[in-house]
C-alpha atoms as a PDB file:
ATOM      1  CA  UNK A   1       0.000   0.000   0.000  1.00  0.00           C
ATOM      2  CA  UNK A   2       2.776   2.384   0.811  1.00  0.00           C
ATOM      3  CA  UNK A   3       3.661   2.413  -3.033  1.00  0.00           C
ATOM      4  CA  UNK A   4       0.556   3.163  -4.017  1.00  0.00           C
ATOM      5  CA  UNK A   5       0.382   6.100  -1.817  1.00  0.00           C
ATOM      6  CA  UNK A   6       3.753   6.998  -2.629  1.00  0.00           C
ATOM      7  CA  UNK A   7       3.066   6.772  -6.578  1.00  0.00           C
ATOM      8  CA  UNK A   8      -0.229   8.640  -5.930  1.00  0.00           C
ATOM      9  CA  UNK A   9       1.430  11.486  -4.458  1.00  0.00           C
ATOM     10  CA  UNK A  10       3.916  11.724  -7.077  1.00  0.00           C
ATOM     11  CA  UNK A  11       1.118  12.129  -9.530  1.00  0.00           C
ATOM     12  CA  UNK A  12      -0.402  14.858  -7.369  1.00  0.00           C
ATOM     13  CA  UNK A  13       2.642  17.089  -7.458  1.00  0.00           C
ATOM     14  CA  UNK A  14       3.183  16.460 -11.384  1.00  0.00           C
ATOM     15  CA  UNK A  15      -0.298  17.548 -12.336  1.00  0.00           C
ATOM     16  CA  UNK A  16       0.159  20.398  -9.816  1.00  0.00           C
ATOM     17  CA  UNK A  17       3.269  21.281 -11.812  1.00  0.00           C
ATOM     18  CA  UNK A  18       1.424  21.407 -14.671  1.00  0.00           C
ATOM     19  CA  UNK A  19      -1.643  23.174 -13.566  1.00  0.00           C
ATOM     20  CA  UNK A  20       1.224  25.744 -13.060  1.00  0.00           C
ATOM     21  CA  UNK A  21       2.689  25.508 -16.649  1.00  0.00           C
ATOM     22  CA  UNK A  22      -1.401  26.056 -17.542  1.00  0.00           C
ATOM     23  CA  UNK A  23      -1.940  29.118 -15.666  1.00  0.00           C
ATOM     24  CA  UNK A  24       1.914  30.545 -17.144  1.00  0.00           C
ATOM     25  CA  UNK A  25       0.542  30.219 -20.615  1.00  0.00           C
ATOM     26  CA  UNK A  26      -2.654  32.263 -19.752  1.00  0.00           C
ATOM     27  CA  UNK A  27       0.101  34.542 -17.828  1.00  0.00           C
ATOM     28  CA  UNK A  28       1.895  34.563 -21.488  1.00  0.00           C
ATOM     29  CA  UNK A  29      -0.995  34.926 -23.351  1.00  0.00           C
ATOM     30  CA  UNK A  30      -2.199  38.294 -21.263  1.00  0.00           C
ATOM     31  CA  UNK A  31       0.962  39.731 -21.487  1.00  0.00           C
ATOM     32  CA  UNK A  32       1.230  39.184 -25.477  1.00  0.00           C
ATOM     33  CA  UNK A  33       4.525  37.282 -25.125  1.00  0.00           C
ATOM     34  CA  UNK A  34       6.167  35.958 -28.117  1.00  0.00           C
ATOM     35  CA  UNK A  35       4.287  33.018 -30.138  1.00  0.00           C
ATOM     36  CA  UNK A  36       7.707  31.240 -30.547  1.00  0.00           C
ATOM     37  CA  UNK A  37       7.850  31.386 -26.327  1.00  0.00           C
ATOM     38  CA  UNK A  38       4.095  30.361 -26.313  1.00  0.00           C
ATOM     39  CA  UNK A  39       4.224  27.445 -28.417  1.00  0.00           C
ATOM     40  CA  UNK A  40       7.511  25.896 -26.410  1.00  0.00           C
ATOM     41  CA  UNK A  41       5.638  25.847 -23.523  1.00  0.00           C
ATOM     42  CA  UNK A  42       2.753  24.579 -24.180  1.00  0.00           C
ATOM     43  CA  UNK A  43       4.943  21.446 -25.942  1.00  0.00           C
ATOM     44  CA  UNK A  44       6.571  21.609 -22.221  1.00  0.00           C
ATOM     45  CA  UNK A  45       3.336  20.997 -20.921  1.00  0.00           C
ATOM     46  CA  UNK A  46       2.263  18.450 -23.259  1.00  0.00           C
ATOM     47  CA  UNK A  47       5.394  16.600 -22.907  1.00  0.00           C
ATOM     48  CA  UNK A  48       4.973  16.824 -18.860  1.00  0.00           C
ATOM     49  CA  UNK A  49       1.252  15.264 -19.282  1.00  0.00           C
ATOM     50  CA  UNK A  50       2.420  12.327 -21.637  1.00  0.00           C
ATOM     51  CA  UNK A  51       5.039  11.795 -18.789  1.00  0.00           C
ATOM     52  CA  UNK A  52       2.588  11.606 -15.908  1.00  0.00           C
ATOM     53  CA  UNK A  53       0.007   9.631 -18.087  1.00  0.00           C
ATOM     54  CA  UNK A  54       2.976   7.101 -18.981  1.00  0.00           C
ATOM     55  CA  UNK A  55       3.327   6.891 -15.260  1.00  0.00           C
ATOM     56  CA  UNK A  56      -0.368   6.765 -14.326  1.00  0.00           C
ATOM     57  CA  UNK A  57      -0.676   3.514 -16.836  1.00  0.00           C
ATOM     58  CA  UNK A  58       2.397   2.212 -15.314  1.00  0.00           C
ATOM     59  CA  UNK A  59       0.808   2.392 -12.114  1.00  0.00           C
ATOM     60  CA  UNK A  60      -2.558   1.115 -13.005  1.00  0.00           C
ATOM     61  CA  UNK A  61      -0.849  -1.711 -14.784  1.00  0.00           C
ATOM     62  CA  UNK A  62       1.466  -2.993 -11.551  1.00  0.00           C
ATOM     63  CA  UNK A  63      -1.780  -2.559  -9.071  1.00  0.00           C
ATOM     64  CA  UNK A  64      -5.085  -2.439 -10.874  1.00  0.00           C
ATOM     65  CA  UNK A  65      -4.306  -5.138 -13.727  1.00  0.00           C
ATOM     66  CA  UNK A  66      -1.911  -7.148 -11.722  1.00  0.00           C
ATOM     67  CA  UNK A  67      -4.645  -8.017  -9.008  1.00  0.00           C
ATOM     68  CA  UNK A  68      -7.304  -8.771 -11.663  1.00  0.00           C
ATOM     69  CA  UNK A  69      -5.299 -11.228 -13.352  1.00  0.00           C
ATOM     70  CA  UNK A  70      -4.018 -12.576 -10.082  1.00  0.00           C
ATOM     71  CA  UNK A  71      -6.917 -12.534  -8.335  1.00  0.00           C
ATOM     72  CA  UNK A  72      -9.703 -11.830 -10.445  1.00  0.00           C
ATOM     73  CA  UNK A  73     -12.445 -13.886 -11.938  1.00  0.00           C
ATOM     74  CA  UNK A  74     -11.878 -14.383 -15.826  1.00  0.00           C
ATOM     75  CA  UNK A  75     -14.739 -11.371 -16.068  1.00  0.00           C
ATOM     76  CA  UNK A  76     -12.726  -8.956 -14.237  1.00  0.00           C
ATOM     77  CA  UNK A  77      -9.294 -10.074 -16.394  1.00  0.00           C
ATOM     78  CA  UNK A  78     -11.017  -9.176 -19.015  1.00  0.00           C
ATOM     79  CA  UNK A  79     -12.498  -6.201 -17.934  1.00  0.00           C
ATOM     80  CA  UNK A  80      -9.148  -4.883 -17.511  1.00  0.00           C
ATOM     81  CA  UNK A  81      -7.989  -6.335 -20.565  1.00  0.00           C
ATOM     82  CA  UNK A  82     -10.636  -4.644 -22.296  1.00  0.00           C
ATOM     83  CA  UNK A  83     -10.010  -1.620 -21.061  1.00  0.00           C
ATOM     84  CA  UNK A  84      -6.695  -1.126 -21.934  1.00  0.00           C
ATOM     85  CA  UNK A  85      -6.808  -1.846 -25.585  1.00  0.00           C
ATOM     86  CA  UNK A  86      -9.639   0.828 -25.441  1.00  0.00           C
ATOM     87  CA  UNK A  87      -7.064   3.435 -23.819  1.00  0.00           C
ATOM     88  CA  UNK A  88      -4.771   2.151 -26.531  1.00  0.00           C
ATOM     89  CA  UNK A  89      -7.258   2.275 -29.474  1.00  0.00           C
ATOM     90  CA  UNK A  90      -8.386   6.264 -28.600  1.00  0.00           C
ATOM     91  CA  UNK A  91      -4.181   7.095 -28.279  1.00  0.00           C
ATOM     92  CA  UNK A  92      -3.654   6.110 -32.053  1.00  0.00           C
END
């Protein structure tokens, strides 16, 4: 449990970080900073939310996925089954 907690929080302070980046574009936006400046931020940002989604999946797939298939009835394994080849499928 403590990774899960510890993995949680980690998330926490990466979308934090990034609800920064957010409200430093608006910043950029109101003060009519350069496009150039605009548009490398917000692929900073982007880049930051792939990262934390990578890790979210990573996450879900060691605790959430890893249970079911241990544990699970064959419903539930592929329930989670299911449901990542739909995250997959809407990524492409």
């Amino acid at each position: 449990m403590a990774g899960k907690v510890a993995s949680r929080d980690l998330l926490v302070r990466r979308l934090r970080k990034i609800e920064g980046q957010v409200r430093g574009l608006v910043r950029m936006l109101e003060d009519d900073r350069y496009c150039i400046d605009i548009l490398h931020q917000i692929q900073a940002t982007k880049a930051a939310l792939t990262k934390t989604e990578t890790e979210l999946l990573r996450a879900h797939a060691g605790d959430c996925v890893d249970a079911a298939l241990k544990q699970g009835t064959m419903e539930q394994k592929r329930k989670k089954i299911v449901e990542l080849v739909d995250l997959f499928e809407r990524v492409r």
